[in-house]
C-alpha atoms as a PDB file:
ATOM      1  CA  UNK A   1     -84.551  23.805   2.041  1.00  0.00           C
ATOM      2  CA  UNK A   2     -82.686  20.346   1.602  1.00  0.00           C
ATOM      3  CA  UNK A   3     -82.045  17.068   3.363  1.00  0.00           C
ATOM      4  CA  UNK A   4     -84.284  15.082   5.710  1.00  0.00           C
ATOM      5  CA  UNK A   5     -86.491  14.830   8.646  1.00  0.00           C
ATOM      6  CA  UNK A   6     -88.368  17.356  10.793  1.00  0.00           C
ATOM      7  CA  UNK A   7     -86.249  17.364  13.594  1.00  0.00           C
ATOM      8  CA  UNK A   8     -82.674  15.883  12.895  1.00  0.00           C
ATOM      9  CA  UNK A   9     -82.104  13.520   9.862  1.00  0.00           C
ATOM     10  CA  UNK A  10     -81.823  10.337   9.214  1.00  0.00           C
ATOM     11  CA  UNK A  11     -83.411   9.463  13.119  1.00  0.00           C
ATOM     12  CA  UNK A  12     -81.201  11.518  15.275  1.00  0.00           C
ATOM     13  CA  UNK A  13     -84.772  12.870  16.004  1.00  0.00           C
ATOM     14  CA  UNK A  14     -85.697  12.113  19.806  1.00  0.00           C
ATOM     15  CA  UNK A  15     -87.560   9.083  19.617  1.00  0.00           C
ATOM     16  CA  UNK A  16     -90.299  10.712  18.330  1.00  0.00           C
ATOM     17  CA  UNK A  17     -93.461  12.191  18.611  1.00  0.00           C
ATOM     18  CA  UNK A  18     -96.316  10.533  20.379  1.00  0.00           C
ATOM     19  CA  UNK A  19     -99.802  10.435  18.460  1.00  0.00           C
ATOM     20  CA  UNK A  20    -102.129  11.922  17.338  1.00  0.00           C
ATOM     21  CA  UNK A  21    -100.060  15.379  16.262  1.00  0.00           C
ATOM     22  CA  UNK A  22    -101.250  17.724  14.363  1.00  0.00           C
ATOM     23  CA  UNK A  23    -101.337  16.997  10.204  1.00  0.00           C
ATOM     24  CA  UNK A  24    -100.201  20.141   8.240  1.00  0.00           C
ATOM     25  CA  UNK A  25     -99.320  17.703   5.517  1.00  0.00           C
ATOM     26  CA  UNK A  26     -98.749  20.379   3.097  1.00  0.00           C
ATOM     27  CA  UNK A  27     -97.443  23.214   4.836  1.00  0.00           C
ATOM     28  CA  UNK A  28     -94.308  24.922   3.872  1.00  0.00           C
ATOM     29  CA  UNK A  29     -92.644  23.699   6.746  1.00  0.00           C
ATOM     30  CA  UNK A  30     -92.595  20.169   5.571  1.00  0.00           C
ATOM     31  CA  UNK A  31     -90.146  20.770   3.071  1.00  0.00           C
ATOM     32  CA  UNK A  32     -87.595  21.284   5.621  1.00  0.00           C
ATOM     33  CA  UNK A  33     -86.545  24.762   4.430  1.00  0.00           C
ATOM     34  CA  UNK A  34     -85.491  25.954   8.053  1.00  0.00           C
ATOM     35  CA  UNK A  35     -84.253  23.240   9.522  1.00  0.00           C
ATOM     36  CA  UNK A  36     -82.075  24.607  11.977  1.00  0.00           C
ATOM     37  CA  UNK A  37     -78.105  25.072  11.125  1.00  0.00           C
ATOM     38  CA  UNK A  38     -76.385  22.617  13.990  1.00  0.00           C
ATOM     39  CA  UNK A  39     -78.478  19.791  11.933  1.00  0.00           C
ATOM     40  CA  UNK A  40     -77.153  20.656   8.699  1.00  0.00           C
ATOM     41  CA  UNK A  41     -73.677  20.149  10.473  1.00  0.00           C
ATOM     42  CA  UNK A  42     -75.203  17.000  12.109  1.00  0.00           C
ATOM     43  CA  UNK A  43     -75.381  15.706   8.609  1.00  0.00           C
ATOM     44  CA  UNK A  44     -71.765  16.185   7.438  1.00  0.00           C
ATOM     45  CA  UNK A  45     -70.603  13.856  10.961  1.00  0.00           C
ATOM     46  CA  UNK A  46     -73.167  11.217   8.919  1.00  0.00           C
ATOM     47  CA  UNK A  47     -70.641   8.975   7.498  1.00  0.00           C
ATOM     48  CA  UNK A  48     -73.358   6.422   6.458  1.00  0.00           C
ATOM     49  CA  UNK A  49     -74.949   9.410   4.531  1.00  0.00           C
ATOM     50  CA  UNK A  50     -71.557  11.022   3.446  1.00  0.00           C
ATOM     51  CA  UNK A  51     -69.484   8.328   1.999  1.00  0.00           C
ATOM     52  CA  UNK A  52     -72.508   6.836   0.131  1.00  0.00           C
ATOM     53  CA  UNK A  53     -73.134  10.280  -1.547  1.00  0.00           C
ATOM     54  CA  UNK A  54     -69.576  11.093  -1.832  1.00  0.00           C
ATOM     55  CA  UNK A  55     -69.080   7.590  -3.972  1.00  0.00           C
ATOM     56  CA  UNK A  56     -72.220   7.801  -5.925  1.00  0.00           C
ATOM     57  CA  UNK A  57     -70.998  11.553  -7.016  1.00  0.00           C
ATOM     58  CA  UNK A  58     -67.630  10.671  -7.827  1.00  0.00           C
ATOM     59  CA  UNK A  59     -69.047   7.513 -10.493  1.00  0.00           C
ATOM     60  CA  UNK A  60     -71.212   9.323 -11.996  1.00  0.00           C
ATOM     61  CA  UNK A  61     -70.538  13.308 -12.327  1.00  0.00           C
ATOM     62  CA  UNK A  62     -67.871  13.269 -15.308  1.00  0.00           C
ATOM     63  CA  UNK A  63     -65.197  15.630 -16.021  1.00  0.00           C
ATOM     64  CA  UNK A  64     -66.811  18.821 -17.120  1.00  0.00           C
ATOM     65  CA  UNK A  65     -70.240  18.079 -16.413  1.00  0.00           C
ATOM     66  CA  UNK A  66     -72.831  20.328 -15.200  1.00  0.00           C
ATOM     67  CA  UNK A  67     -74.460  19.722 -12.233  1.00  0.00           C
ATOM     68  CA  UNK A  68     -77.633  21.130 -10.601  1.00  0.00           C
ATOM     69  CA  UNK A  69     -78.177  20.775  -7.126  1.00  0.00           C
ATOM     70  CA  UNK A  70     -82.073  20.710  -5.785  1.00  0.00           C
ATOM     71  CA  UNK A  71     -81.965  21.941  -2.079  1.00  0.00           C
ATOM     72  CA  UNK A  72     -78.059  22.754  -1.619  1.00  0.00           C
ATOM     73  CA  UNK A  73     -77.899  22.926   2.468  1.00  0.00           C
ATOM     74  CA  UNK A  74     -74.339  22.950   3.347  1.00  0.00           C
ATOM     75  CA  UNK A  75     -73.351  22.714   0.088  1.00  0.00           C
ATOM     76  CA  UNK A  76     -71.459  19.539   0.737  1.00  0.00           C
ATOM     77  CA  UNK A  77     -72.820  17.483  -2.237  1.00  0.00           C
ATOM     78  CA  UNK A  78     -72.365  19.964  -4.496  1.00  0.00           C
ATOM     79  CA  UNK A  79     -68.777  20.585  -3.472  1.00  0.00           C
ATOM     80  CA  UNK A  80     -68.257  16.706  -4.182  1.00  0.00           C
ATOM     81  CA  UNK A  81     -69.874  17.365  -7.379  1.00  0.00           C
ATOM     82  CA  UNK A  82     -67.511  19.976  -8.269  1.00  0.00           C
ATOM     83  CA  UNK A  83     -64.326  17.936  -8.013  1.00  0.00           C
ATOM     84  CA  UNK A  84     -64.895  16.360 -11.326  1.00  0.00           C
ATOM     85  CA  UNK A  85     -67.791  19.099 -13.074  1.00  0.00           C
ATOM     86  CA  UNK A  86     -66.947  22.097 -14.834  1.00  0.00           C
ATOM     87  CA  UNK A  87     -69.949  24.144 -13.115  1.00  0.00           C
ATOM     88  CA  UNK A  88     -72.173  23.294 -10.215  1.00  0.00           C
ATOM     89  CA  UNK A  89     -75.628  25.262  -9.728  1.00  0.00           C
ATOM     90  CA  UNK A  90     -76.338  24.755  -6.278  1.00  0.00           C
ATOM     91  CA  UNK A  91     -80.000  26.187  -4.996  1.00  0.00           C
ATOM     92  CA  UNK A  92     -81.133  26.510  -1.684  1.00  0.00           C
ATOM     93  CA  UNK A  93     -83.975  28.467  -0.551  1.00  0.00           C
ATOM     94  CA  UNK A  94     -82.794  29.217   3.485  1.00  0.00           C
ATOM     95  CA  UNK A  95     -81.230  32.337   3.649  1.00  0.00           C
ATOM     96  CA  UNK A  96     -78.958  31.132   6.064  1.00  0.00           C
ATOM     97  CA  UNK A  97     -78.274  28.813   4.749  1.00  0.00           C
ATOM     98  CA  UNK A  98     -77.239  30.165   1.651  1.00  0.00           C
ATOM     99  CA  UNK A  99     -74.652  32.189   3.399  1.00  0.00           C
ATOM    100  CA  UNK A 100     -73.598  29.223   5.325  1.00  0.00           C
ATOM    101  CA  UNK A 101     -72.919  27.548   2.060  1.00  0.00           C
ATOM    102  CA  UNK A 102     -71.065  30.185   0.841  1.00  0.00           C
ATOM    103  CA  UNK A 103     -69.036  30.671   3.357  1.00  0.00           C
ATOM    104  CA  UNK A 104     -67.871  26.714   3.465  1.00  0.00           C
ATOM    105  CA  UNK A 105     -67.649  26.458   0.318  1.00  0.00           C
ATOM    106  CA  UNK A 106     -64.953  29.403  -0.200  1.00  0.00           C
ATOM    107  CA  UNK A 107     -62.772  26.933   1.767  1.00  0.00           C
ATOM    108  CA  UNK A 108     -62.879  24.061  -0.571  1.00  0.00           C
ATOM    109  CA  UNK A 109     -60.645  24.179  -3.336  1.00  0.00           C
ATOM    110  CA  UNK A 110     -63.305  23.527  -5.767  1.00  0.00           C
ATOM    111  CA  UNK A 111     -65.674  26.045  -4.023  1.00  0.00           C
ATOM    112  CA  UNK A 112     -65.175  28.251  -7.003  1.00  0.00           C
ATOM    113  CA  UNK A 113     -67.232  26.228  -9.653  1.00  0.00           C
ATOM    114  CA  UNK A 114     -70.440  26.347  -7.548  1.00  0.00           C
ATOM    115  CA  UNK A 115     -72.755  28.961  -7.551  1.00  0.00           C
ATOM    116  CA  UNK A 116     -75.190  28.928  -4.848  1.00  0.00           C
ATOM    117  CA  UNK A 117     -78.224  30.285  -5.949  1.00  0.00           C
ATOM    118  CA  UNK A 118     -80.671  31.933  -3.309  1.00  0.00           C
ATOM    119  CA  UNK A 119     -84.123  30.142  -5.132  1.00  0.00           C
ATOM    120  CA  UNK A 120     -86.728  27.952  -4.372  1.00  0.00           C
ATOM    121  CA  UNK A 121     -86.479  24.601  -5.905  1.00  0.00           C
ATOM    122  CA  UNK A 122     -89.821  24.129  -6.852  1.00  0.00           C
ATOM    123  CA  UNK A 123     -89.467  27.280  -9.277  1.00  0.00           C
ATOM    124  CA  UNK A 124     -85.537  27.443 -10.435  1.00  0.00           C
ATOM    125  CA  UNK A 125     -84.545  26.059 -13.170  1.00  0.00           C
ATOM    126  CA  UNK A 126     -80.819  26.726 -14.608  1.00  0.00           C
ATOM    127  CA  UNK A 127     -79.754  28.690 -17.486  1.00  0.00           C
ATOM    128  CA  UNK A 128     -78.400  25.941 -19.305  1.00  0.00           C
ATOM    129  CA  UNK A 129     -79.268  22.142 -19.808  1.00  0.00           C
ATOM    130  CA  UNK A 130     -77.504  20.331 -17.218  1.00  0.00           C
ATOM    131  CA  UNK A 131     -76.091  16.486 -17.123  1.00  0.00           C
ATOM    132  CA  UNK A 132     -77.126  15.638 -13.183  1.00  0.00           C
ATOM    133  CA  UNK A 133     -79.604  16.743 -11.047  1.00  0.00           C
ATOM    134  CA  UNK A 134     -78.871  15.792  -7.352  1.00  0.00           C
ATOM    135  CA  UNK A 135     -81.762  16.194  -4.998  1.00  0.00           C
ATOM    136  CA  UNK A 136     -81.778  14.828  -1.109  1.00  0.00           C
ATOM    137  CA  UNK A 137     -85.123  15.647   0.054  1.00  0.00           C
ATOM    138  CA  UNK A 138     -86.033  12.108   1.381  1.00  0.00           C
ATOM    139  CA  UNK A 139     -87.095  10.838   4.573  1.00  0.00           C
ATOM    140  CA  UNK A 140     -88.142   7.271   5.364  1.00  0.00           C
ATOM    141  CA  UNK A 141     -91.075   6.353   2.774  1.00  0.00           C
ATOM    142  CA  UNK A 142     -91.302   9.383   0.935  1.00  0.00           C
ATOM    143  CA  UNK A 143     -92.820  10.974   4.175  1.00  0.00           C
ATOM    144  CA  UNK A 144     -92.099  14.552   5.204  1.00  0.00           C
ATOM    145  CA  UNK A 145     -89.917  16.050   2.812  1.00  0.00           C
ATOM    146  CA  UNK A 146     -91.070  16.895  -1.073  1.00  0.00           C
ATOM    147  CA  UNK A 147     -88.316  15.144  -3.361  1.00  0.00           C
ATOM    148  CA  UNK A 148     -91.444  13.512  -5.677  1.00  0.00           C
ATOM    149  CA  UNK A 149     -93.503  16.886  -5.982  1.00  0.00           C
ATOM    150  CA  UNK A 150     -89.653  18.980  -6.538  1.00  0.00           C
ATOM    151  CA  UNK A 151     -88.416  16.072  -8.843  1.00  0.00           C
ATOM    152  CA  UNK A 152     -91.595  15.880 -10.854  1.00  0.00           C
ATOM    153  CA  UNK A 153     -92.123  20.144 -11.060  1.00  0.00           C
ATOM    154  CA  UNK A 154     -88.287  20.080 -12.485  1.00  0.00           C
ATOM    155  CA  UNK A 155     -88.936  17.656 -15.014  1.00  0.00           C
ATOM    156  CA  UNK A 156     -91.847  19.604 -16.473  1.00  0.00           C
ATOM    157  CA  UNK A 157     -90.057  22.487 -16.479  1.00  0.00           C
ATOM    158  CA  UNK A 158     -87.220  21.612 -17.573  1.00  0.00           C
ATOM    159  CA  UNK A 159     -89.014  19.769 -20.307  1.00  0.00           C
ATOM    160  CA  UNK A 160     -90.713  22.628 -21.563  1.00  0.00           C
ATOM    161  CA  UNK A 161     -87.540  25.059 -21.699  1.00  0.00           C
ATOM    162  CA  UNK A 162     -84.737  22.205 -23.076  1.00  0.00           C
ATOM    163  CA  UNK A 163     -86.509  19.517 -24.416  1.00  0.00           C
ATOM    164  CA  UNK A 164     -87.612  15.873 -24.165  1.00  0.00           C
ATOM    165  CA  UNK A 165     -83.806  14.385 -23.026  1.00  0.00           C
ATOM    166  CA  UNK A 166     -83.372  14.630 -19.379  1.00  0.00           C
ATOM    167  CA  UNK A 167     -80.369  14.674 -16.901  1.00  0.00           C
ATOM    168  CA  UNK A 168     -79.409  11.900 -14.867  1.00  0.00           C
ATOM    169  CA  UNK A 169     -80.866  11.948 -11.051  1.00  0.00           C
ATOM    170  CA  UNK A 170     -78.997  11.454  -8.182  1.00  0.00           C
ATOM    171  CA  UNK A 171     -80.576   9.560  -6.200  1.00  0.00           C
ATOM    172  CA  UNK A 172     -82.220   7.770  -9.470  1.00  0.00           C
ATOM    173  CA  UNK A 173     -84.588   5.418  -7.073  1.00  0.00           C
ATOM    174  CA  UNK A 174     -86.225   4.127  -4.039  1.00  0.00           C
ATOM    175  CA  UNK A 175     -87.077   1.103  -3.083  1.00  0.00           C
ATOM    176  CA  UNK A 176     -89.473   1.092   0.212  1.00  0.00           C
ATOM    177  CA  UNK A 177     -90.742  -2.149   2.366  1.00  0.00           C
ATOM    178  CA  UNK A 178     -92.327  -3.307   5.851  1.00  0.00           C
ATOM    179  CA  UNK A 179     -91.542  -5.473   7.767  1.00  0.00           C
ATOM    180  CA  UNK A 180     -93.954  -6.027  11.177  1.00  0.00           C
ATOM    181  CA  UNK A 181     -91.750  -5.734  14.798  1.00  0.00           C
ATOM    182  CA  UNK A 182     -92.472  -6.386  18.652  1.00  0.00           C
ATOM    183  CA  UNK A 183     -90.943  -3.115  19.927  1.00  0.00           C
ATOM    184  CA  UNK A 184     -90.661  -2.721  23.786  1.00  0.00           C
ATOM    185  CA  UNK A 185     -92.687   0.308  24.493  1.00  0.00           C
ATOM    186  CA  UNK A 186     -92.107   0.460  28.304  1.00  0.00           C
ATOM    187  CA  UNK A 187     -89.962   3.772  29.625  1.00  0.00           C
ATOM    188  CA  UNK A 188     -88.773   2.849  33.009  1.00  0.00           C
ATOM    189  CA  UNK A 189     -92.392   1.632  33.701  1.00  0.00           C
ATOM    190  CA  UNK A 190     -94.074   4.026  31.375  1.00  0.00           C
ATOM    191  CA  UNK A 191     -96.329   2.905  28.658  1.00  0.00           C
ATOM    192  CA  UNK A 192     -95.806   4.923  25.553  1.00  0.00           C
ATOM    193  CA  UNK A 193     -96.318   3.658  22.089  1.00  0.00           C
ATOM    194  CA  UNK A 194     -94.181   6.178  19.853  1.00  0.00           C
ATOM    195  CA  UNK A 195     -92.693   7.175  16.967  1.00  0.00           C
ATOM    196  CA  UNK A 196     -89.417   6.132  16.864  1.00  0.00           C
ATOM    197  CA  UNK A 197     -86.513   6.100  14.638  1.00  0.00           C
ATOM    198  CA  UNK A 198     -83.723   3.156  14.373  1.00  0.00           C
ATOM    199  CA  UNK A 199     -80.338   3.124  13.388  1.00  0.00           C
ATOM    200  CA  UNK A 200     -78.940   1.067  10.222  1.00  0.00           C
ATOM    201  CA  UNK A 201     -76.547  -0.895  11.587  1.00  0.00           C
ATOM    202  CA  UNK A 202     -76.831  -0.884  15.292  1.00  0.00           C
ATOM    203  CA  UNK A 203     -78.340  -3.237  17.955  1.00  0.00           C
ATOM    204  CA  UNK A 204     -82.228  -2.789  18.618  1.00  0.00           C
ATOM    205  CA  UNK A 205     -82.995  -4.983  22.201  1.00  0.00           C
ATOM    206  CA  UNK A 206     -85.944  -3.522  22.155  1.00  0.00           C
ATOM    207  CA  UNK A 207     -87.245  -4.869  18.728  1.00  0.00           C
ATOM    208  CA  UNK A 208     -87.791  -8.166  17.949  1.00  0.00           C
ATOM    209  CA  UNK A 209     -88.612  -8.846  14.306  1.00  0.00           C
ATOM    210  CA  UNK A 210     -91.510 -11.103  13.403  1.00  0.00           C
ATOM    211  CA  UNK A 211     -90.984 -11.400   9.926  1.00  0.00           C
ATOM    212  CA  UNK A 212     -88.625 -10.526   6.973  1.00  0.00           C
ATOM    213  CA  UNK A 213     -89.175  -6.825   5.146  1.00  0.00           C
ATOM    214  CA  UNK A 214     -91.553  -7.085   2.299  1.00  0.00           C
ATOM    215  CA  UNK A 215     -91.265  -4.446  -0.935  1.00  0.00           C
ATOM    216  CA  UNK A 216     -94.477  -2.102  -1.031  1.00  0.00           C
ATOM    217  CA  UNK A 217     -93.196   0.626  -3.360  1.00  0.00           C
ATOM    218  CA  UNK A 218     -90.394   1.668  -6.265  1.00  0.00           C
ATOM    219  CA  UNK A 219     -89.978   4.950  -6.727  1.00  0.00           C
ATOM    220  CA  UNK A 220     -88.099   5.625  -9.991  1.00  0.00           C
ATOM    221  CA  UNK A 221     -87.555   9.087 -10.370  1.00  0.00           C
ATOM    222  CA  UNK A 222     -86.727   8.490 -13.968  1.00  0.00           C
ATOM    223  CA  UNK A 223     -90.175   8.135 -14.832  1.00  0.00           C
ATOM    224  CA  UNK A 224     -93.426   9.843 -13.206  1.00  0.00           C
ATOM    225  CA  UNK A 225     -93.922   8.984  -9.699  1.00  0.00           C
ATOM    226  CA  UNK A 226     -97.412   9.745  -7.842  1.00  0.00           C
ATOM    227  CA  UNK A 227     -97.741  11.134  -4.657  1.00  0.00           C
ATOM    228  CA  UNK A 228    -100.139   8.455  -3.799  1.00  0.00           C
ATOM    229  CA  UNK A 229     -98.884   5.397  -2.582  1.00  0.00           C
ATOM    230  CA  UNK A 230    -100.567   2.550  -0.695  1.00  0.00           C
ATOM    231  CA  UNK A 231    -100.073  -1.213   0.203  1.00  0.00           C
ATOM    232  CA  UNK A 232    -102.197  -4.162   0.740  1.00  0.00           C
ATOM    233  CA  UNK A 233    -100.708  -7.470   1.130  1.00  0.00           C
ATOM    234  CA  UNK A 234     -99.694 -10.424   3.496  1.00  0.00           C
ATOM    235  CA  UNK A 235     -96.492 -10.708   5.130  1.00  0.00           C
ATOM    236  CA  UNK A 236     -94.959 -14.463   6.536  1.00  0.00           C
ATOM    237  CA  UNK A 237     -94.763 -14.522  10.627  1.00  0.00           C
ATOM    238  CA  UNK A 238     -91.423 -16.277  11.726  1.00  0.00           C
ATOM    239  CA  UNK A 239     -92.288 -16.311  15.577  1.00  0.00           C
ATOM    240  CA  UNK A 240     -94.681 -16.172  17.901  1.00  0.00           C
ATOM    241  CA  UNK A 241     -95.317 -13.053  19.483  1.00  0.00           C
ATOM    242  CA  UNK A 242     -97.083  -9.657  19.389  1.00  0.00           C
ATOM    243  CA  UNK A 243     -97.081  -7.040  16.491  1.00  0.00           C
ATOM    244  CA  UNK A 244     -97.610  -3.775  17.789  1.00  0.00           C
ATOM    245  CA  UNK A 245     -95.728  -1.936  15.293  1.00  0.00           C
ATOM    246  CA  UNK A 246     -94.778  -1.792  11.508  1.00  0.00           C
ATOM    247  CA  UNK A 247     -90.888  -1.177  10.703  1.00  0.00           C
ATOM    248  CA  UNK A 248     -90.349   1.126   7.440  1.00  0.00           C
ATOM    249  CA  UNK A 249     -87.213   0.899   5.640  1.00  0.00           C
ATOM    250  CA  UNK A 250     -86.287   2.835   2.705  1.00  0.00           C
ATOM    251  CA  UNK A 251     -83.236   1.700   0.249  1.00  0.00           C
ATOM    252  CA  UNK A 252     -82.173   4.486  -1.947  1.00  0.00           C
ATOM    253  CA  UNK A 253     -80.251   4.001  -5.069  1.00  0.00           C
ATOM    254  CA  UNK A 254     -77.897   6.229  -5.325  1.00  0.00           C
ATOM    255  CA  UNK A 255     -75.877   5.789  -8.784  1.00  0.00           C
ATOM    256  CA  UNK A 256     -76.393   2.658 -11.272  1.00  0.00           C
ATOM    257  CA  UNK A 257     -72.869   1.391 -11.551  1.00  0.00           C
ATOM    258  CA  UNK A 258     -73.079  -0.054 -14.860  1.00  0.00           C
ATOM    259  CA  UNK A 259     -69.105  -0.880 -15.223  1.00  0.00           C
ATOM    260  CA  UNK A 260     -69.177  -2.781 -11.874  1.00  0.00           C
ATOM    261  CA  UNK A 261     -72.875  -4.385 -12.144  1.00  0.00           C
ATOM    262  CA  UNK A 262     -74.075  -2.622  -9.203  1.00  0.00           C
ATOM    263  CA  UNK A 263     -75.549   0.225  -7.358  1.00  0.00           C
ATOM    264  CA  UNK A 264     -74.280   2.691  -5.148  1.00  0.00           C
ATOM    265  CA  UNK A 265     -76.763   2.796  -2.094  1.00  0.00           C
ATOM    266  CA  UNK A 266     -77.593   4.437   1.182  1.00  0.00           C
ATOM    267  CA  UNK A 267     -80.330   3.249   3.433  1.00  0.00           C
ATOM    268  CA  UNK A 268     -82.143   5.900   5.081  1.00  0.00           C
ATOM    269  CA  UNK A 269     -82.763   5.158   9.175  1.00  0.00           C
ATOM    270  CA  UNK A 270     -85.783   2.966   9.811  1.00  0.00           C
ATOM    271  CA  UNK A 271     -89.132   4.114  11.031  1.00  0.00           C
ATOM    272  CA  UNK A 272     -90.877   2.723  13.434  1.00  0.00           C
ATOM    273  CA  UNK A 273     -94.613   3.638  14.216  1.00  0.00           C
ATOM    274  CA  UNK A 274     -97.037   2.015  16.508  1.00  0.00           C
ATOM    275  CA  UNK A 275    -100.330  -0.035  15.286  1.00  0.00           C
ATOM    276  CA  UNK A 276    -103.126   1.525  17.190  1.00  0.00           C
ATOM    277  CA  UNK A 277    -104.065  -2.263  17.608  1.00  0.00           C
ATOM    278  CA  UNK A 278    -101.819  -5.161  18.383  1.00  0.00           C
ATOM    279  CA  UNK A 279    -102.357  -8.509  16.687  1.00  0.00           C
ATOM    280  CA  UNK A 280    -101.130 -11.810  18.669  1.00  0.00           C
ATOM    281  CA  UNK A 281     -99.544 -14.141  15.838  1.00  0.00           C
ATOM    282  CA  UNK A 282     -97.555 -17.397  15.442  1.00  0.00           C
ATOM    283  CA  UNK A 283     -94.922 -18.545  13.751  1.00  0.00           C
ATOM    284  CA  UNK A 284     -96.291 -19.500  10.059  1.00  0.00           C
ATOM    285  CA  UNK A 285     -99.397 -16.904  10.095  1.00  0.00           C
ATOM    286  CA  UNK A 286     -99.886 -14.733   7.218  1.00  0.00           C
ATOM    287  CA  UNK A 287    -100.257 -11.515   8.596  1.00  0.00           C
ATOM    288  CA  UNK A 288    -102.243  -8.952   6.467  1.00  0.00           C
ATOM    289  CA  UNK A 289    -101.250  -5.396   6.042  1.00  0.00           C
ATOM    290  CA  UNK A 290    -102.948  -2.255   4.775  1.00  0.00           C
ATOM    291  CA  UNK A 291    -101.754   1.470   4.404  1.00  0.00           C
ATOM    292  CA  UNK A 292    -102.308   4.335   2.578  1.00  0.00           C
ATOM    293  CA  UNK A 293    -100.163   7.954   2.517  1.00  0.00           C
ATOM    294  CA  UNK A 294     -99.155  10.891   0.025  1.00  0.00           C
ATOM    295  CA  UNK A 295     -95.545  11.348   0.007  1.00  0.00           C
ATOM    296  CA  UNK A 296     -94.506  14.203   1.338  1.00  0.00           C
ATOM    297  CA  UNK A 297     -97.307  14.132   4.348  1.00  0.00           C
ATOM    298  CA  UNK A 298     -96.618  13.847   8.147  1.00  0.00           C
ATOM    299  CA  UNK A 299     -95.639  10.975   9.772  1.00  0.00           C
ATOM    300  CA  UNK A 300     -98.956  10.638  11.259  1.00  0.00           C
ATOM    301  CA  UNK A 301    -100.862  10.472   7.866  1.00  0.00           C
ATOM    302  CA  UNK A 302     -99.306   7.215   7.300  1.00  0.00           C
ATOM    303  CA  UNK A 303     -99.648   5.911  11.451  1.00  0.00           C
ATOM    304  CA  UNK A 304    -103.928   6.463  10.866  1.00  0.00           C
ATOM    305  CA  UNK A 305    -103.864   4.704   7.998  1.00  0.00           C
ATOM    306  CA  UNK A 306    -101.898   1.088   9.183  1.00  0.00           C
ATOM    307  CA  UNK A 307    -104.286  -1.704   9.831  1.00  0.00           C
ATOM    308  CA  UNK A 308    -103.039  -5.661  10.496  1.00  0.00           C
ATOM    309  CA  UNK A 309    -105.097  -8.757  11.107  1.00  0.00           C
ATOM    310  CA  UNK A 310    -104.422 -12.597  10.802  1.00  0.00           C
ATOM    311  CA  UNK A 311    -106.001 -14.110   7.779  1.00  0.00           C
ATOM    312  CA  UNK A 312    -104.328 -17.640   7.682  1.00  0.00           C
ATOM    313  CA  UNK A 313    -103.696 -18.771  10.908  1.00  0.00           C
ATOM    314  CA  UNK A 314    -101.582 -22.143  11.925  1.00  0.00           C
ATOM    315  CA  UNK A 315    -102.734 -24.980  13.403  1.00  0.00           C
ATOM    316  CA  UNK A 316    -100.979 -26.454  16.602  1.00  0.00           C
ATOM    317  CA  UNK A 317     -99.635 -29.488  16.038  1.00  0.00           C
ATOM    318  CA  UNK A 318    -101.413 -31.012  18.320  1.00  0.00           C
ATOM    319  CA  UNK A 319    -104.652 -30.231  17.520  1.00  0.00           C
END
């Protein structure tokens, strides 16, 4: 089961998938139960990923907690977990990678207080109450992978066999926004609006942002979160220029740092997808934006659904 994306998280996907694709939303293999092995090893070179998790679990996971681990993979997180708990639950539902796990973790010198449990997530539930639950089943915007539907099943589950008081989740939030881009589309003189994914942190020449993110969604997996989200609203221009796509950009919090007065966070890669129609705007328009998508769908579900038009344009000053 575990981590992100359909083809190799956090954007070291191929730039994507042209559209229209097919739109399995809720097939099994959107969960990302067999993504293949070399990815999950992809993920520990992810030091943008790894460090942020490895900080988040050292704050928070106190000395002889219990920990519970929601779609186990490598079994990395729950090896960081085990440094400070007294017994780590670790459940993965990939055979292989189960032994995979198993096998990496008999290296560690903590390997001993995990148990990996061969299990689906959506079922499994621990034999004892447990003080954190870490589960990393997100892609950009809730898309793809099912960490509301798994989070949300556990909690009524786990309601019903150890009462009202639950653990702590790792991530405990998301915080998702927009922001609307010029993105060169032209391949060596081949038009091809795409999926793409960008990197935090690096240089995009190819994207030139026309206006600043704007928050659409909070996901606080603390309390019940729906499946359905959607977005209408207007977003500031801040040049002249073309949209022809919509950036997404999803800040997870990790860990609430309460003894520092901050959060521990990691910032998925941002998605890129195409608007099937291009709006010309200037610097000062109020561009308006429209989606709709249930988390865990396709990439596509949420690309059909993206619509942008002008609805405050700017006069030229020398009109």
């Amino acid at each position: 089961m575990s981590r992100m994306e359909h083809a190799a998280h956090l954007g070291r996907a191929a730039p994507g998938a042209s559209l229209p694709m097919s739109d399995a939303d809720d097939e099994p293999s959107h969960l990302g139960q067999f993504i293949p092995l070399h990815y999950h090893h992809n993920m520990l070179l992810d030091a943008n990923r790894m460090s942020n998790f490895k900080a988040a679990i050292d704050a928070v996971v106190f000395k002889g907690a219990r920990v519970l681990e929601l779609g186990g993979g490598t079994g990395v997180l729950s090896c960081f977990a085990a440094a400070h708990a007294s017994k780590v639950y670790c459940v993965e539902f990939n055979p292989d990678m189960v032994a995979e796990s198993r096998r990496l973790l008999a290296m560690n010198a903590q390997g001993h207080k995990v148990e990996v449990v061969h299990a689906d997530a959506f079922e499994y539930l621990p034999p004892e109450p447990v003080d954190v639950v870490i589960c990393e089943m997100i892609h950009v915007g809730m898309l793809r992978e099912k960490q509301i539907d798994v989070i949300e099943a556990f909690k009524t589950r786990y309601r019903a066999r150890f009462g009202d008081r639950l653990p702590m989740f790792l991530p405990t939030a998301a915080l998702m926004a927009v922001q609307p881009l010029n993105q060169d589309y032209d391949f060596y003189g081949f038009n091809a609006p795409i999926i793409q994914f960008q990197r935090v942190g690096a240089e995009h020449p190819g994207a030139t942002e026309l206006g600043t993110p704007v928050l659409y969604g909070v996901m606080d997996f603390d309390q019940t979160c729906s499946r359905d989200i959607a977005w209408e609203g207007d977003i500031a221009i801040s040049a002249d220029g073309t949209v022809n796509a919509l950036r997404f950009i999803t800040k997870n919090i990790l860990a609430l740092l309460g003894n520092k007065g901050r959060t521990q966070d990691w910032l998925n890669d941002y998605l890129v997808l195409p608007l099937g129609t291009p709006v010309q705007v200037r610097a000062g328009d109020r561009l308006h934006v429209s989606f709709s998508y249930r988390a865990g769908g396709s990439l596509q579900s949420l690309a059909r659904t993206m619509r942008a038009r002008v609805t405050e344009r700017t006069c030229d000053s020398g009109a």
